[in-house]
C-alpha atoms as a PDB file:
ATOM      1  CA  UNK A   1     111.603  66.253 135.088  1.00  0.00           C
ATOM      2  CA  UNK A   2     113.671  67.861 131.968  1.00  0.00           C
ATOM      3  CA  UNK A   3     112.633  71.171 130.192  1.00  0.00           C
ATOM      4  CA  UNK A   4     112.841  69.681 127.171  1.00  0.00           C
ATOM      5  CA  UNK A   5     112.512  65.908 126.493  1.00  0.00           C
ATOM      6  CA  UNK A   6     112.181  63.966 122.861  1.00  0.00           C
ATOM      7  CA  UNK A   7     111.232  60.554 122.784  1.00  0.00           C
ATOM      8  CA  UNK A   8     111.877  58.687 119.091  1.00  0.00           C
ATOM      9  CA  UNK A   9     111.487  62.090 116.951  1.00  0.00           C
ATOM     10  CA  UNK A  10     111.313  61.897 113.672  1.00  0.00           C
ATOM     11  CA  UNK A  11     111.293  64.770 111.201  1.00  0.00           C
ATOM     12  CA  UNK A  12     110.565  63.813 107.465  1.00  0.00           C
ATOM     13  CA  UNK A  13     110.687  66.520 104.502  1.00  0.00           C
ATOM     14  CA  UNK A  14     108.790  64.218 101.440  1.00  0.00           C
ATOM     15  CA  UNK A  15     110.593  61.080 101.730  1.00  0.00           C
ATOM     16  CA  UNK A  16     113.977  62.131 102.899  1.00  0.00           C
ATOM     17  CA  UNK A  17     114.276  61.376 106.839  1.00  0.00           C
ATOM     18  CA  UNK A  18     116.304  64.443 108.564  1.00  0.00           C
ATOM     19  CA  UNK A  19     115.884  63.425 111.847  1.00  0.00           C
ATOM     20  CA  UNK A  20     115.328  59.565 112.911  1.00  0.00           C
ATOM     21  CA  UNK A  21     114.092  58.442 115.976  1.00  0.00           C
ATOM     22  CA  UNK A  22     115.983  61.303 118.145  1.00  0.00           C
ATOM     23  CA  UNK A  23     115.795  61.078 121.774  1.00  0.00           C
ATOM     24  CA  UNK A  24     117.328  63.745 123.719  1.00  0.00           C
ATOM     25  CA  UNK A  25     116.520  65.425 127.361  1.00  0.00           C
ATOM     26  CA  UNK A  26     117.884  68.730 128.811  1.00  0.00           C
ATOM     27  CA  UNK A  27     117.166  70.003 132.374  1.00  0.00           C
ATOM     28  CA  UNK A  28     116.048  73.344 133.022  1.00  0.00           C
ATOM     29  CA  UNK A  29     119.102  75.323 133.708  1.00  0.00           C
ATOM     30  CA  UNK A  30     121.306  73.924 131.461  1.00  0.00           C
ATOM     31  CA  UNK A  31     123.701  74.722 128.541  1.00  0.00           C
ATOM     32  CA  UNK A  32     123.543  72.146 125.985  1.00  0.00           C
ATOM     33  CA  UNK A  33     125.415  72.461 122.498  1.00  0.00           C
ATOM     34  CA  UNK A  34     124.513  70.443 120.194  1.00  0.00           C
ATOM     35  CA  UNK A  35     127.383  69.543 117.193  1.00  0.00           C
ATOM     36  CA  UNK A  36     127.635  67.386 114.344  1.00  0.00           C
ATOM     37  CA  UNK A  37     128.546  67.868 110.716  1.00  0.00           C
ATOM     38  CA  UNK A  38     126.562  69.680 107.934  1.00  0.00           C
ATOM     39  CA  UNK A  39     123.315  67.605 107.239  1.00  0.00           C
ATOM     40  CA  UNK A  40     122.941  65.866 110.544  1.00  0.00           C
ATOM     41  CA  UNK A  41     120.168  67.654 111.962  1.00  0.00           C
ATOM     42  CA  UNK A  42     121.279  69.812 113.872  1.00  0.00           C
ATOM     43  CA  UNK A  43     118.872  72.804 113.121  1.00  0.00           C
ATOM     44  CA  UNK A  44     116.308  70.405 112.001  1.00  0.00           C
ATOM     45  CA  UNK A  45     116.185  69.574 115.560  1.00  0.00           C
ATOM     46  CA  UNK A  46     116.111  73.213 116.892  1.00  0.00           C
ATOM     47  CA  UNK A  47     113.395  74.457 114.705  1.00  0.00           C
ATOM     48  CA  UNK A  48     111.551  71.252 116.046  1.00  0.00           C
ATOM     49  CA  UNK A  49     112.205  71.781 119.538  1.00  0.00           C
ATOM     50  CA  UNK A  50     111.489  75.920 118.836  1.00  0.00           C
ATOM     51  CA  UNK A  51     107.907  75.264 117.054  1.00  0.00           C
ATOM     52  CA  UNK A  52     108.836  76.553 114.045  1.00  0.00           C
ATOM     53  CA  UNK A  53     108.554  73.502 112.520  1.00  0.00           C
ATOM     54  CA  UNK A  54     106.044  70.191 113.284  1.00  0.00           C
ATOM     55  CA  UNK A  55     107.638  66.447 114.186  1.00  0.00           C
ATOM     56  CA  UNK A  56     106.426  63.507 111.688  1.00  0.00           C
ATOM     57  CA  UNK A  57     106.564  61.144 114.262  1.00  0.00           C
ATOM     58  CA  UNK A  58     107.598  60.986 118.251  1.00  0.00           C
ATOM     59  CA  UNK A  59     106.793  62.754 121.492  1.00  0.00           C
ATOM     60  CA  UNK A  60     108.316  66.313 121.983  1.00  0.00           C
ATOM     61  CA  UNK A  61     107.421  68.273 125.027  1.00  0.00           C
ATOM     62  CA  UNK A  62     108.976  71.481 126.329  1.00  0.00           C
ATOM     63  CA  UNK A  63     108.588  72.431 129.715  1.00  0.00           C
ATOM     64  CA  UNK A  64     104.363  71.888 129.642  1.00  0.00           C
ATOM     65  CA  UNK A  65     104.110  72.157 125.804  1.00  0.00           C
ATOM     66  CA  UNK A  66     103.453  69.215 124.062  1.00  0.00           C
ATOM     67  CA  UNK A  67     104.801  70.011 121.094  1.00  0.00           C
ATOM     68  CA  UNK A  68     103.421  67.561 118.552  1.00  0.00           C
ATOM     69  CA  UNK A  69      99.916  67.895 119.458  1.00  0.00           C
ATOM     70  CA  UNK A  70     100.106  71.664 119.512  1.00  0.00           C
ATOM     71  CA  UNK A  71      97.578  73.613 116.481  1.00  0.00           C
ATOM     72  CA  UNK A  72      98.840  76.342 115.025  1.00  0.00           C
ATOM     73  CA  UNK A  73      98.003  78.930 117.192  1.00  0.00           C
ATOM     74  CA  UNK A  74      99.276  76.991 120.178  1.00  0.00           C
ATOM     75  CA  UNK A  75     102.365  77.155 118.133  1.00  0.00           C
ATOM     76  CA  UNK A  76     102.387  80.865 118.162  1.00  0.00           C
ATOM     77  CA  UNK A  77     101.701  81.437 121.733  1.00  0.00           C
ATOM     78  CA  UNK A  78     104.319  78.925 122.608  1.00  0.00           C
ATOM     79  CA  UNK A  79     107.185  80.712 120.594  1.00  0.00           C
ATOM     80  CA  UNK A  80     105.919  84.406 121.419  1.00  0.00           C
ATOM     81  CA  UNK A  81     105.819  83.513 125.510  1.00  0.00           C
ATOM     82  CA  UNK A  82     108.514  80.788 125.982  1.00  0.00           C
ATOM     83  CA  UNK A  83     111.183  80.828 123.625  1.00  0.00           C
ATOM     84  CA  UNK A  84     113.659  83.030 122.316  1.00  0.00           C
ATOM     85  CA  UNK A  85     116.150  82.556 118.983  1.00  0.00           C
ATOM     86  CA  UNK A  86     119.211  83.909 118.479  1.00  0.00           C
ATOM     87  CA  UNK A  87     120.485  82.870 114.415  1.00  0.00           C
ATOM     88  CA  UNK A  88     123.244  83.377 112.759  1.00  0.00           C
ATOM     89  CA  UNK A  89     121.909  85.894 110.841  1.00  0.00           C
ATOM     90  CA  UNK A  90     120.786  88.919 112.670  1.00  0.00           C
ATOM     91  CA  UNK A  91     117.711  89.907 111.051  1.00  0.00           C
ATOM     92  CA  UNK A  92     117.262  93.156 112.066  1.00  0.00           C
ATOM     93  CA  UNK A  93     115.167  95.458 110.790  1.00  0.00           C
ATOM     94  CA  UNK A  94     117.502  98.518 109.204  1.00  0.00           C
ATOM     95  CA  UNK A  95     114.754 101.266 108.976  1.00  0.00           C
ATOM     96  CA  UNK A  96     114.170 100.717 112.693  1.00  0.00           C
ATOM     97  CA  UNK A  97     116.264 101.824 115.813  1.00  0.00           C
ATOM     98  CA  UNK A  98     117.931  99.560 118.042  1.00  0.00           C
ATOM     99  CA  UNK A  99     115.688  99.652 120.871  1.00  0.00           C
ATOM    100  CA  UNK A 100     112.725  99.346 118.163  1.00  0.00           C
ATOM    101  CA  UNK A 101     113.931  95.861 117.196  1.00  0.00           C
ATOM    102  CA  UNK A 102     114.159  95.056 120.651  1.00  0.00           C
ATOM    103  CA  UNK A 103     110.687  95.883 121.067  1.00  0.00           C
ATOM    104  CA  UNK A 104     109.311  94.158 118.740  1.00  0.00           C
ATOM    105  CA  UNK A 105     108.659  90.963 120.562  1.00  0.00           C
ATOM    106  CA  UNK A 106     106.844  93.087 123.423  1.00  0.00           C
ATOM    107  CA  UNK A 107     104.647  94.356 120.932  1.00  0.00           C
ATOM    108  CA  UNK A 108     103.425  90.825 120.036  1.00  0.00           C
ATOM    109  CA  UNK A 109     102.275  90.316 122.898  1.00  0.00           C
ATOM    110  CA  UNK A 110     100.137  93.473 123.305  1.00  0.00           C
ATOM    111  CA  UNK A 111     102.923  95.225 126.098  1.00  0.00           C
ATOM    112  CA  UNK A 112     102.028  98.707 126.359  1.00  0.00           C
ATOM    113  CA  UNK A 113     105.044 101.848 125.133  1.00  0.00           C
ATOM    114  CA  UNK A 114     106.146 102.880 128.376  1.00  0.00           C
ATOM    115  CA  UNK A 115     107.113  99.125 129.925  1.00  0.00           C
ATOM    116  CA  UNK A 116     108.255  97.807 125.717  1.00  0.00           C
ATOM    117  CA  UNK A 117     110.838 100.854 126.384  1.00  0.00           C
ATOM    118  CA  UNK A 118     111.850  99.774 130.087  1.00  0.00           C
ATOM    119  CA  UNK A 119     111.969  95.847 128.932  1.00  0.00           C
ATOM    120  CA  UNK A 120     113.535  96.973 125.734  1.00  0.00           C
ATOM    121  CA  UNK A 121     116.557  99.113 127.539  1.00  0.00           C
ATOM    122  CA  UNK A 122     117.043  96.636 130.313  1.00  0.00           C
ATOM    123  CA  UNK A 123     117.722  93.696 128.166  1.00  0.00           C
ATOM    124  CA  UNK A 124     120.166  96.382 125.638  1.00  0.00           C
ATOM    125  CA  UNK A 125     121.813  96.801 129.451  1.00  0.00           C
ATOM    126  CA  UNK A 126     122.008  93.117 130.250  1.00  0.00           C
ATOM    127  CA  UNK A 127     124.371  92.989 126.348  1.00  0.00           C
ATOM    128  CA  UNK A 128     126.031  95.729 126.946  1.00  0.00           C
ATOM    129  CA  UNK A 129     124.585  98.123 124.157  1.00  0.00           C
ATOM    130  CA  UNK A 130     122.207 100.214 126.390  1.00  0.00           C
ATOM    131  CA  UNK A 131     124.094 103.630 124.954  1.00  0.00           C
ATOM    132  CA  UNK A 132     123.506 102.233 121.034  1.00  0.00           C
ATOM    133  CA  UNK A 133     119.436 102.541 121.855  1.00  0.00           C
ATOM    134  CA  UNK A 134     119.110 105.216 119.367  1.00  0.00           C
ATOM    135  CA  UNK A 135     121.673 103.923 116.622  1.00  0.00           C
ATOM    136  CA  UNK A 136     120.297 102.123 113.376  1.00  0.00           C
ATOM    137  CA  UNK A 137     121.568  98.557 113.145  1.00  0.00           C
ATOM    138  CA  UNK A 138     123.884  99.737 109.884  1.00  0.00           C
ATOM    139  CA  UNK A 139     125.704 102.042 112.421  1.00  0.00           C
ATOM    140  CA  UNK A 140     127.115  98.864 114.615  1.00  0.00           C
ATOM    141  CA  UNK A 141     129.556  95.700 113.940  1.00  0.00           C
ATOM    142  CA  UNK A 142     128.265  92.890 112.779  1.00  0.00           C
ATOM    143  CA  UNK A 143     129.409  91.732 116.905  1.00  0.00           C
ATOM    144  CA  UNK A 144     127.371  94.552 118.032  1.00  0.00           C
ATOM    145  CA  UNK A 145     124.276  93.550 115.518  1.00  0.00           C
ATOM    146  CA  UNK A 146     124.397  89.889 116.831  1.00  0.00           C
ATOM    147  CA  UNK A 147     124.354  91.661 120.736  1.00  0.00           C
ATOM    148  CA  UNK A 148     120.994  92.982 119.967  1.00  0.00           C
ATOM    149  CA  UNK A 149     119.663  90.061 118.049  1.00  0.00           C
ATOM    150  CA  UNK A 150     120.399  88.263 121.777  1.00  0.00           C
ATOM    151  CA  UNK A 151     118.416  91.611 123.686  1.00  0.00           C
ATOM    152  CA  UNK A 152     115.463  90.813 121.432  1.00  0.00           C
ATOM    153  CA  UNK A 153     115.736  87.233 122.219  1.00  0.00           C
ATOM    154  CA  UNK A 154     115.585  87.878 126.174  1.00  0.00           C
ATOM    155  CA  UNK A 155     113.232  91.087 126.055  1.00  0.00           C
ATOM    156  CA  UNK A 156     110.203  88.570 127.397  1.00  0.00           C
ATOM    157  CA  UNK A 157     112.724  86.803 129.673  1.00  0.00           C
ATOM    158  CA  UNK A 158     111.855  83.396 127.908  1.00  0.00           C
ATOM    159  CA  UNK A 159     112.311  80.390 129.711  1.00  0.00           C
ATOM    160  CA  UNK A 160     113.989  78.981 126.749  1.00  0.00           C
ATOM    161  CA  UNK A 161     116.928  80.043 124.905  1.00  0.00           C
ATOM    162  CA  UNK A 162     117.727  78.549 121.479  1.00  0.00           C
ATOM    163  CA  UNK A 163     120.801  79.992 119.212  1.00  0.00           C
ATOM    164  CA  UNK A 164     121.470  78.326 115.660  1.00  0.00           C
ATOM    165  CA  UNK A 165     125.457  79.021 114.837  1.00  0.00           C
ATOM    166  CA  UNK A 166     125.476  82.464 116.766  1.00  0.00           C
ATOM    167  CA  UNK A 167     128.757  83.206 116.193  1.00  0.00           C
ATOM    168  CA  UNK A 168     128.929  81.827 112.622  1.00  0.00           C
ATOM    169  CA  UNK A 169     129.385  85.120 111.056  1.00  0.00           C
ATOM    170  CA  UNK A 170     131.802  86.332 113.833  1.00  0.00           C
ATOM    171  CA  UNK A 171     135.248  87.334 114.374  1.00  0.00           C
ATOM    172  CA  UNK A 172     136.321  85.603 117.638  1.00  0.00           C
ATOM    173  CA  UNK A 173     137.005  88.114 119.973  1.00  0.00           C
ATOM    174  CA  UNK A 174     133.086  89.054 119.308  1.00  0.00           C
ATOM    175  CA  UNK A 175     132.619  85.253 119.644  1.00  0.00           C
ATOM    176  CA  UNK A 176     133.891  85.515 122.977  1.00  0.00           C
ATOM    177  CA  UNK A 177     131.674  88.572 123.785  1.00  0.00           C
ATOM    178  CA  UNK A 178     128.515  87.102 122.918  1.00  0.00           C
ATOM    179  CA  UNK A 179     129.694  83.379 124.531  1.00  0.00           C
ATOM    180  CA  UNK A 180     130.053  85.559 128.034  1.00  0.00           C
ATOM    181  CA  UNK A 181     127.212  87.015 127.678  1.00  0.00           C
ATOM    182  CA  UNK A 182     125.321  83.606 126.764  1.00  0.00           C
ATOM    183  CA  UNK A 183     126.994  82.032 130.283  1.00  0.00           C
ATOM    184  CA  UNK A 184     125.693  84.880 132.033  1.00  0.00           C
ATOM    185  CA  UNK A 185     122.178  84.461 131.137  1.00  0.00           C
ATOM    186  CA  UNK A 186     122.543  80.629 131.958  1.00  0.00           C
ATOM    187  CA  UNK A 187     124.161  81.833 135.527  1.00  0.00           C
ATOM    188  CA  UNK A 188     122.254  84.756 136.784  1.00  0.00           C
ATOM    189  CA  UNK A 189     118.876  84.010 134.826  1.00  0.00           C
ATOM    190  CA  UNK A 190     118.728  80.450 135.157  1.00  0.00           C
ATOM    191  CA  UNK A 191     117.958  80.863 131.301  1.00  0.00           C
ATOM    192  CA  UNK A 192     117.676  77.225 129.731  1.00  0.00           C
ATOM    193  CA  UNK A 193     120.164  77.587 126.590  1.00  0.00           C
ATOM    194  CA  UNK A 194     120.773  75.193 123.508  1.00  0.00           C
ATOM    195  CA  UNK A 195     123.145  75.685 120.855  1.00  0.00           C
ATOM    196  CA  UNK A 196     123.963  74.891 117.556  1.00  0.00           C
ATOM    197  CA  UNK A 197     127.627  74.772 116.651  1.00  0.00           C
ATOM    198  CA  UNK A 198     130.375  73.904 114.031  1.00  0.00           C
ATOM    199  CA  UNK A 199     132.732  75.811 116.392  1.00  0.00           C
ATOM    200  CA  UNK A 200     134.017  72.888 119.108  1.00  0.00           C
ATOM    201  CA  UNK A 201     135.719  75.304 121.153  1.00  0.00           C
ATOM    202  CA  UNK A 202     132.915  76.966 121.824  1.00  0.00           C
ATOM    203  CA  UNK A 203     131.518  73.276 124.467  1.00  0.00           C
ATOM    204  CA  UNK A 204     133.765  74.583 126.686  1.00  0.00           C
ATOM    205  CA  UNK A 205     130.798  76.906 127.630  1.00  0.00           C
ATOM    206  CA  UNK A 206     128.100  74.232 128.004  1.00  0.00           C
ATOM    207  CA  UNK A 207     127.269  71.786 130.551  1.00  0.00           C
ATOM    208  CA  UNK A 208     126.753  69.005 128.515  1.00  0.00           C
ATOM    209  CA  UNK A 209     127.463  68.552 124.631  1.00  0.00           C
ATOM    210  CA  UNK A 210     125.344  66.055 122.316  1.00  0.00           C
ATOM    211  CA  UNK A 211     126.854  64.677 119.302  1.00  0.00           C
ATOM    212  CA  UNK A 212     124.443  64.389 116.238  1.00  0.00           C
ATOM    213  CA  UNK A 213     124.982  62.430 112.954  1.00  0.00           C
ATOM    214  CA  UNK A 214     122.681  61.128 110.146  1.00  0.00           C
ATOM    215  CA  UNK A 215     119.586  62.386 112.180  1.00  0.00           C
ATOM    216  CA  UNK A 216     120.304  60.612 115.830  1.00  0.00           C
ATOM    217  CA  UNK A 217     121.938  61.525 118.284  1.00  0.00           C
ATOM    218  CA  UNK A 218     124.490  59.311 119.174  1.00  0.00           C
ATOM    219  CA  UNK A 219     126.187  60.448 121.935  1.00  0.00           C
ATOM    220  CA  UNK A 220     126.015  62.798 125.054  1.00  0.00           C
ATOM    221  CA  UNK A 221     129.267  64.036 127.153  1.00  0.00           C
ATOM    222  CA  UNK A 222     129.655  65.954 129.945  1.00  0.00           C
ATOM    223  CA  UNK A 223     132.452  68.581 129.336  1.00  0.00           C
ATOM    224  CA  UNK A 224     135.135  68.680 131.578  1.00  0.00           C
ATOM    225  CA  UNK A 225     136.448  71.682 133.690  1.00  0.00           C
ATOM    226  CA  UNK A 226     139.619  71.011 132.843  1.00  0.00           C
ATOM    227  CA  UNK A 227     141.817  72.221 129.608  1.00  0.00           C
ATOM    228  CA  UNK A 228     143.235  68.767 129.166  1.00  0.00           C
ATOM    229  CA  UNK A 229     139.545  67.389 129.447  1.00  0.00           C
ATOM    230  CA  UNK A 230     138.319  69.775 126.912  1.00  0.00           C
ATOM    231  CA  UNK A 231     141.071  69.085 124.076  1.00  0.00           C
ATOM    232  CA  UNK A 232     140.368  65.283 124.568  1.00  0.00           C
ATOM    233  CA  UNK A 233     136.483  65.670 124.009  1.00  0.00           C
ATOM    234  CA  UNK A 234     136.762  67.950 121.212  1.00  0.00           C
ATOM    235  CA  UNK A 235     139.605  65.285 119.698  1.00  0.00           C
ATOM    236  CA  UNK A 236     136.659  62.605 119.995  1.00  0.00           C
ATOM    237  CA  UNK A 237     134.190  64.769 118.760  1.00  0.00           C
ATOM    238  CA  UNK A 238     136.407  65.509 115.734  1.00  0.00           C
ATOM    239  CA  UNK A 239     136.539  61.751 114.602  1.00  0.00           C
END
């Protein structure tokens, strides 16, 4: 059975349709991107699939969350205890260290001080920024900022990881940085990851890649292993 399956989703905002009739599946353990031009749907579909927003119409269900019949505060639980985002912006909290940003999902879900700091440190160590703990997030690149926007995202060890154009704002030797760490998750975690990209030459990280446009998706590919492979996908994606 897929982690995440959507049967004939629709998403309507008044009368404009953003997403209609999408039907997607992704298997626990995988790295999906997800790509399409601006307006397709494309974060539409991760804030559905994320519960931060509701479907119109369809059948959503994540892992044993039903997503459309969900209340609110099903919502909430879902997103505090099986999901984790990672945006393209950061939002961090400046007045706040580091590790206190980290933290903060922890303290959502009523985790005492003493294990928030060990959680909190241990995902800083899994991204590499275990020795910025005590820095505020003006003090660090906008690389290093986007690093602990990821340790926040994994503090819980969701089972779920969704990132919306996380290296949008990115130079790309920090895209790089935060791809590796991204496959590393998927590898040693087993971390389910989908991602929203412009950036095509970032599939080469995923498993599989799903092409959206005008609020369906129209295609699924598996990407190749090989450089030639690659090129040719992203040429076909590009048309």
């Amino acid at each position: 059975m897929p982690l995440i399956e959507a049967r004939d989703v629709w998403k309507f905002y008044g009368d404009y349709p953003a997403l209609r009739g999408v039907n997607l599946e992704v298997d626990e353990g995988e790295f999906r991107c997800i790509v399409g031009p601006s307006g397709s749907g494309k974060t539409t579909l991760l804030s559905l699939i994320g519960g931060l927003d509701r479907v119109s119409r369809g059948y959503l269900r994540v892992g044993p969350y039903e997503l459309h019949r969900l209340s609110n505060a099903e919502l909430d639980r879902y997103r505090n205890e099986y999901v984790g985002f990672v945006f393209q912006l950061y939002y961090l909290i400046p007045r706040m260290t580091v590790i206190e940003n980290v933290e903060l999902p922890l303290i959502a879900r009523g985790v005492g001080p003493g294990e928030r700091r060990k959680l909190a440190l241990e995902a800083l160590e899994m991204v590499g920024l275990s020795d910025k703990a005590r820095r505020r997030p003006s003090e660090l690149s906008g690389g290093e900022q986007q690093r602990v926007a990821i340790a926040r995202a994994i503090v819980a060890r969701p089972r779920l990881l969704l990132a919306d154009e996380p290296t949008g704002n990115l130079d790309t030797k920090s895209a790089e940085v935060i791809m590796g760490i991204f496959r590393r998750l998927n590898r040693e975690l087993g971390m389910t990851i989908v991602m929203v990209t412009h950036n095509l030459e970032l599939i080469g990280n995923c498993h599989r890649v799903s092409r959206i446009s005008d609020g369906v998706i129209v295609k699924t590919h598996k990407v190749p292993s090989t450089r030639e492979g690659l090129d040719a996908l992203i040429r076909e994606l590009t048309i």
